[in-house]
Protein backbone atom coordinates (compact mmCIF):
# COMPACT_ATOMS: atom_id res chain seq x y z
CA UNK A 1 -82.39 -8.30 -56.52
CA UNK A 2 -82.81 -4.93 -55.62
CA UNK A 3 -82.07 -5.65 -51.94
CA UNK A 4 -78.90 -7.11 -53.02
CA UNK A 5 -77.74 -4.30 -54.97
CA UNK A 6 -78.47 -1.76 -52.46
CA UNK A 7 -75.95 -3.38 -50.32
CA UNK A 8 -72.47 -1.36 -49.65
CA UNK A 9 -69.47 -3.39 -50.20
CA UNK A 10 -66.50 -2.25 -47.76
CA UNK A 11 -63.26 -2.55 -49.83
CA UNK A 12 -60.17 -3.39 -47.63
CA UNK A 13 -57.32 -1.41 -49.01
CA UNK A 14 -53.99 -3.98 -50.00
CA UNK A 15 -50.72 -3.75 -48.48
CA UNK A 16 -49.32 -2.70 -44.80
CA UNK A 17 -50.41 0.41 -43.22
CA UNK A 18 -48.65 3.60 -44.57
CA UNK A 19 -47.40 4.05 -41.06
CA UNK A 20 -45.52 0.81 -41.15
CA UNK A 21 -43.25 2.29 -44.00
CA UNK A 22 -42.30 5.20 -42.39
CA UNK A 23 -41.47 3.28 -39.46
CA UNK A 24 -39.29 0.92 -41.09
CA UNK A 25 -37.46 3.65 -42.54
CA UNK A 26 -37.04 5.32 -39.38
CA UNK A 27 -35.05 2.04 -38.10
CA UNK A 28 -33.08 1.29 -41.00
CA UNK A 29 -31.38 4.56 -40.82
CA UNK A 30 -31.14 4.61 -36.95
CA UNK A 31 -29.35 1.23 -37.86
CA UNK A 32 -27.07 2.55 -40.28
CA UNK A 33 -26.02 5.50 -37.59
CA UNK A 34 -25.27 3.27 -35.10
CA UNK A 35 -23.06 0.82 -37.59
CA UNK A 36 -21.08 4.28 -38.35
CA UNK A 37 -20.21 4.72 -34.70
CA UNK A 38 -19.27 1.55 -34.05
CA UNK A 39 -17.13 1.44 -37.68
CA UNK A 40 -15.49 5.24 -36.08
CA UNK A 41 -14.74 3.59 -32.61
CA UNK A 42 -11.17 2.04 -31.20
CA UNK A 43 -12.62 -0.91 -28.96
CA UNK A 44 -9.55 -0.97 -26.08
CA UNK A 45 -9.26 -3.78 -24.75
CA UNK A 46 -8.65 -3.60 -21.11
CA UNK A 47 -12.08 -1.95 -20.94
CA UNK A 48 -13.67 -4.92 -22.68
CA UNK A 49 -11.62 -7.26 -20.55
CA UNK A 50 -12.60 -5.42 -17.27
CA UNK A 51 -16.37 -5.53 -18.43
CA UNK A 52 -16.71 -9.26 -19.47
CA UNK A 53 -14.55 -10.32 -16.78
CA UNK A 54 -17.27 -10.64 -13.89
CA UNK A 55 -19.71 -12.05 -16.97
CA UNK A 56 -17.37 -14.90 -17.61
CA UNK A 57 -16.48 -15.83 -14.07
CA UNK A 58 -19.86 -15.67 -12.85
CA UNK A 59 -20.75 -18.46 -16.10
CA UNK A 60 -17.68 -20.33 -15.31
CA UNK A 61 -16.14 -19.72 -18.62
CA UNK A 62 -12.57 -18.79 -18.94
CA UNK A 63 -11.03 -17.47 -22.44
CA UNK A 64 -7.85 -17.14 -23.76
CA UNK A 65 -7.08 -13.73 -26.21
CA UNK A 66 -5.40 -13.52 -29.58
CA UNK A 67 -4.51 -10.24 -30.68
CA UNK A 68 -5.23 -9.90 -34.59
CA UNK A 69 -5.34 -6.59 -36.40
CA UNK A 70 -8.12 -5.44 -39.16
CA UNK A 71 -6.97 -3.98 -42.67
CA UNK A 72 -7.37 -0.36 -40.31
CA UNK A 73 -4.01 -1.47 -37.85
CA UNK A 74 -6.80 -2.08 -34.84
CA UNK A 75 -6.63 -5.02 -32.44
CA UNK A 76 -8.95 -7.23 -32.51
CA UNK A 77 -9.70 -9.65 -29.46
CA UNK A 78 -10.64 -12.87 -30.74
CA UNK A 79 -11.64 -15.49 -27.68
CA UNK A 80 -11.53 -18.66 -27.75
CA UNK A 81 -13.82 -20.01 -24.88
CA UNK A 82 -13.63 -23.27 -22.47
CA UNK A 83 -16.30 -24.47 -20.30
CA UNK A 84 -14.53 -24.36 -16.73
CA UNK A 85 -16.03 -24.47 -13.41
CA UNK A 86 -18.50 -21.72 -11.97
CA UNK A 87 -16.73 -19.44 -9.51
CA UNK A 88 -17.62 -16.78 -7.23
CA UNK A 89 -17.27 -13.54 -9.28
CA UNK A 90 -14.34 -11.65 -7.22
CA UNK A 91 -15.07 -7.92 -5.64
CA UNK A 92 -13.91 -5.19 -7.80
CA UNK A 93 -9.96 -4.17 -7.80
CA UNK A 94 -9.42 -8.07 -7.01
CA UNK A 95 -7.35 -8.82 -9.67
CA UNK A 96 -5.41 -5.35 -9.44
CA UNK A 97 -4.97 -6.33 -5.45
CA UNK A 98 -3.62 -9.67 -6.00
CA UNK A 99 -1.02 -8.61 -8.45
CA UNK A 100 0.30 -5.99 -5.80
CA UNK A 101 0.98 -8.44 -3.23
CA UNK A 102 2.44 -10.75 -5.96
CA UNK A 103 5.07 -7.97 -6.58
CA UNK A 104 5.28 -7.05 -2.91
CA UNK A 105 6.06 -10.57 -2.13
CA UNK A 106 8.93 -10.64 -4.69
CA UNK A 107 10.30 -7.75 -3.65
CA UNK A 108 10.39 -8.93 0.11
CA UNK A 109 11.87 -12.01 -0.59
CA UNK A 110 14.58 -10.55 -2.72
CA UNK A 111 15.33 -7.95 0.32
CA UNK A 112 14.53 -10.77 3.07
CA UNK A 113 18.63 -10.31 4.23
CA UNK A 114 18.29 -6.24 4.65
CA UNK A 115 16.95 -6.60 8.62
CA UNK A 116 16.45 -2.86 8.47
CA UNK A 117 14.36 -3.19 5.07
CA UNK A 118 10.57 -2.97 5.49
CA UNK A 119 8.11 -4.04 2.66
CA UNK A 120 4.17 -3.58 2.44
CA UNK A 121 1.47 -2.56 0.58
CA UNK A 122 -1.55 -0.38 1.01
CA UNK A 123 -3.52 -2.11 -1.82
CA UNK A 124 -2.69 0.00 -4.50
CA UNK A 125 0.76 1.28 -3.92
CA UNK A 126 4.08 -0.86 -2.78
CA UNK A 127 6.58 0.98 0.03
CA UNK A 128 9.50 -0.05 0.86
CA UNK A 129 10.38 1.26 3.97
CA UNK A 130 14.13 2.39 5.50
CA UNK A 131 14.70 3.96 8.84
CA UNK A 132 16.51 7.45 8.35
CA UNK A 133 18.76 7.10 11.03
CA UNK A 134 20.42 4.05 8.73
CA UNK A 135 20.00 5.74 5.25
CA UNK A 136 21.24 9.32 6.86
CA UNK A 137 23.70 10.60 9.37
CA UNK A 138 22.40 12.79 11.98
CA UNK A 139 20.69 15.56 10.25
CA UNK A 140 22.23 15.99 7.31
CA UNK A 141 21.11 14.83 3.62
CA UNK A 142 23.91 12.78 2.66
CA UNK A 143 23.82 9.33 2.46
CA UNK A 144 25.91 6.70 4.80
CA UNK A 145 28.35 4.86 2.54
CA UNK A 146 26.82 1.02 4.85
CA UNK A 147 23.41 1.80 3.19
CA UNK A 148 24.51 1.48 -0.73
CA UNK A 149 24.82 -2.32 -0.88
CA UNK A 150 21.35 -2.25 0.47
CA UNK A 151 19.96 1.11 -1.78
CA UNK A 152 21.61 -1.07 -4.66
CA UNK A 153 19.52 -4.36 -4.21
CA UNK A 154 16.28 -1.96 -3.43
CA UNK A 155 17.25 0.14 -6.77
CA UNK A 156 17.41 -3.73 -8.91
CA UNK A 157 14.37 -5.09 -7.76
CA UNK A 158 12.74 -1.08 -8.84
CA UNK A 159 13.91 -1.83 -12.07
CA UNK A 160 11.94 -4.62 -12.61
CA UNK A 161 8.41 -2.80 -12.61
CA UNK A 162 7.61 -0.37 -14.82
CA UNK A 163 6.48 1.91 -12.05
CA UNK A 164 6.65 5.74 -10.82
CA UNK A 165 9.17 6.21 -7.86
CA UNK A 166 7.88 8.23 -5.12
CA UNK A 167 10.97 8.96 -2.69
CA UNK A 168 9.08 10.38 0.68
CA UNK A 169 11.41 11.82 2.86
CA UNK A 170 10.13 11.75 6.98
CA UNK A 171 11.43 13.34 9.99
CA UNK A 172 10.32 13.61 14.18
CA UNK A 173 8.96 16.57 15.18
CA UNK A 174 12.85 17.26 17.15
CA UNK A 175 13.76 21.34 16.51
CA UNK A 176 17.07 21.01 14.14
CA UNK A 177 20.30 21.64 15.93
CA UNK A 178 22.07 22.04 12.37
CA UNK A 179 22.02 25.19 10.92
CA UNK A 180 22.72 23.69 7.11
CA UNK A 181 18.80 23.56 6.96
CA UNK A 182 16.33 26.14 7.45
CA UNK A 183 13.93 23.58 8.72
CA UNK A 184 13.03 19.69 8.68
CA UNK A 185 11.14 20.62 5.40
CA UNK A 186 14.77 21.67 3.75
CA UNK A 187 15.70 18.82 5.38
CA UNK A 188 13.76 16.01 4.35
CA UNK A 189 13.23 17.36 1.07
CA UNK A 190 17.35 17.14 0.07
CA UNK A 191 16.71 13.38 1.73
CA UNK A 192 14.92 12.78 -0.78
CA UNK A 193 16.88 14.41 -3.67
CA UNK A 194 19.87 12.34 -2.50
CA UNK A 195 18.00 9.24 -2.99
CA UNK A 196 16.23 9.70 -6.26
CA UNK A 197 19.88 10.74 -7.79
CA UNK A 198 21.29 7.64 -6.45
CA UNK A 199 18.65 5.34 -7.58
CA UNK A 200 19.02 6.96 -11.07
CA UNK A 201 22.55 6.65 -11.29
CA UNK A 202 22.49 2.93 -9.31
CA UNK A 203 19.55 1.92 -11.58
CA UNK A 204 19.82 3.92 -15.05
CA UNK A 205 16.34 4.74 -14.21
CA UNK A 206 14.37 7.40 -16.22
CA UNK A 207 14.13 10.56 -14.34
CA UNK A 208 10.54 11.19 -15.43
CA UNK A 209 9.73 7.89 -13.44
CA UNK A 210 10.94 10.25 -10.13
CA UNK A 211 9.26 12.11 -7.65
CA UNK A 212 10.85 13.34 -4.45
CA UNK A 213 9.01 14.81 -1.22
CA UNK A 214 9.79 16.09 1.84
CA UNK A 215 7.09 15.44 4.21
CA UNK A 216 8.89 17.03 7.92
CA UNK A 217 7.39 15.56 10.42
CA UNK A 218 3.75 16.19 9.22
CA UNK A 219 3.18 12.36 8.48
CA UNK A 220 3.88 10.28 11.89
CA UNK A 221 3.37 6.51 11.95
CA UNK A 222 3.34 7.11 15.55
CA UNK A 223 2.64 9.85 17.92
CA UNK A 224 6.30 11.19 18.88
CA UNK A 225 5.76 11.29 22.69
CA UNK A 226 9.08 8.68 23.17
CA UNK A 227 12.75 8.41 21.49
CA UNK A 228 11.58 5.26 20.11
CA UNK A 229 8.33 6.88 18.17
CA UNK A 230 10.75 9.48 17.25
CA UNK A 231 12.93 6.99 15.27
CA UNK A 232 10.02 4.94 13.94
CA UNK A 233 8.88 7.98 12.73
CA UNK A 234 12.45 9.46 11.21
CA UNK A 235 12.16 7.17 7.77
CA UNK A 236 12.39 7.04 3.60
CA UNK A 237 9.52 5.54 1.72
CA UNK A 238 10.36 4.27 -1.33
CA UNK A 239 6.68 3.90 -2.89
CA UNK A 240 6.15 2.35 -6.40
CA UNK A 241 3.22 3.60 -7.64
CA UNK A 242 1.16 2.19 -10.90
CA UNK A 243 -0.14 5.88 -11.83
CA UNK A 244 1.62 9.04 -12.25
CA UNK A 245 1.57 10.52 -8.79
């Protein structure tokens, strides 16, 4: 008996560990900031369609969008999703680049009668293209009553896309005979007034959509070592542009 009594007992204390407590506390109000972020933030939903895009292409699941709105006046992207094929995911900008040569291809088909009309892309911005020797008389900045049936058809088909309009006045690298211009920068840069005014007044266009350069002859297609460089060369870019230039 006296064995047994001297014996020591160890006593196992109930519950979790005190640390476990704290812990859990810690978390539940790292939870609660994070819910008040998210609660404060305006999800946009390009961004989210840009960043799930490559996700649902590379599962091969394709989703349709309906806009709702929450008691705040947010959208809300609901998706509704389809099993559909696996496909490759495309390269970044795809989308963007596809949609430019959709428009580029409307445009050139609607202009595919104006012989002196050239329309192209650079992947991001459309230009359509007019030699200056058609749009312009010799050096001067006013424009040749043939070229407004043609300006006209260029100006409806602008109207269509809610773009900015970059007119980009060119010239050779010729010494001006005229003496109505200091230079080919005076030069190019009325060019370009001239056409932004007609387009505005042809189109009803927004003048904030405009923006009119004069490049000289500091942006060559080709190198101006012939008369025929020298035209190529002497041009007005029309260039519809998706971001403010």
């Amino acid at each position: 008996m006296g064995a047994d009594n001297s014996k020591k007992r160890t006593l196992i204390p109930a519950g979790a560990p005190a640390w476990v407590v704290t812990f859990a506390d810690m978390m539940s109000i790292l939870l609660c900031f994070f819910i008040m972020l998210l609660s404060m933030s305006e999800p946009k939903r390009e961004k989210f369609q840009d960043a799930s895009g490559s996700m649902r292409n590379a599962f091969g699941i394709h989703n349709t969008y309906v806009e709702e709105r929450s008691p705040m006046n947010e959208k809300i992207v609901n998706q509704q999703f389809a099993q559909s094929p696996a496909k490759p995911v495309p390269a970044n900008g795809t989308a963007t680049l596809a949609m430019i040569d959709a428009e580029t291809d409307e445009i050139l088909n609607a202009l595919k009668t104006e012989k002196d009309v050239e329309v192209l892309n650079d992947g991001k911005d459309i230009i359509i293209r007019l030699p200056a020797d058609v749009v312009f008389a010799n050096e001067q900045a006013s424009l040749q009553k043939s070229v407004l049936p043609t300006l006209k058809k260029i100006t409806a088909e602008v109207t269509k896309l809610n773009k900015y309009i970059v007119v980009s006045s060119h010239s050779d690298n010729q010494d001006l005979k005229t003496k109505a211009y200091r230079s080919k920068w005076d030069l190019t840069s009325a060019r370009s007034v001239t056409v932004a005014l007609a387009m505005m007044k042809l189109g009803n266009i927004d003048a904030k959509r405009f923006t009119t350069i004069g490049q000289a002859d500091t942006r060559p297609i080709l190198e101006n070592s012939s008369a025929k460089n020298q035209a190529k060369n002497r041009r007005l870019d029309i260039v519809l542009k998706n971001e403010a230039p």
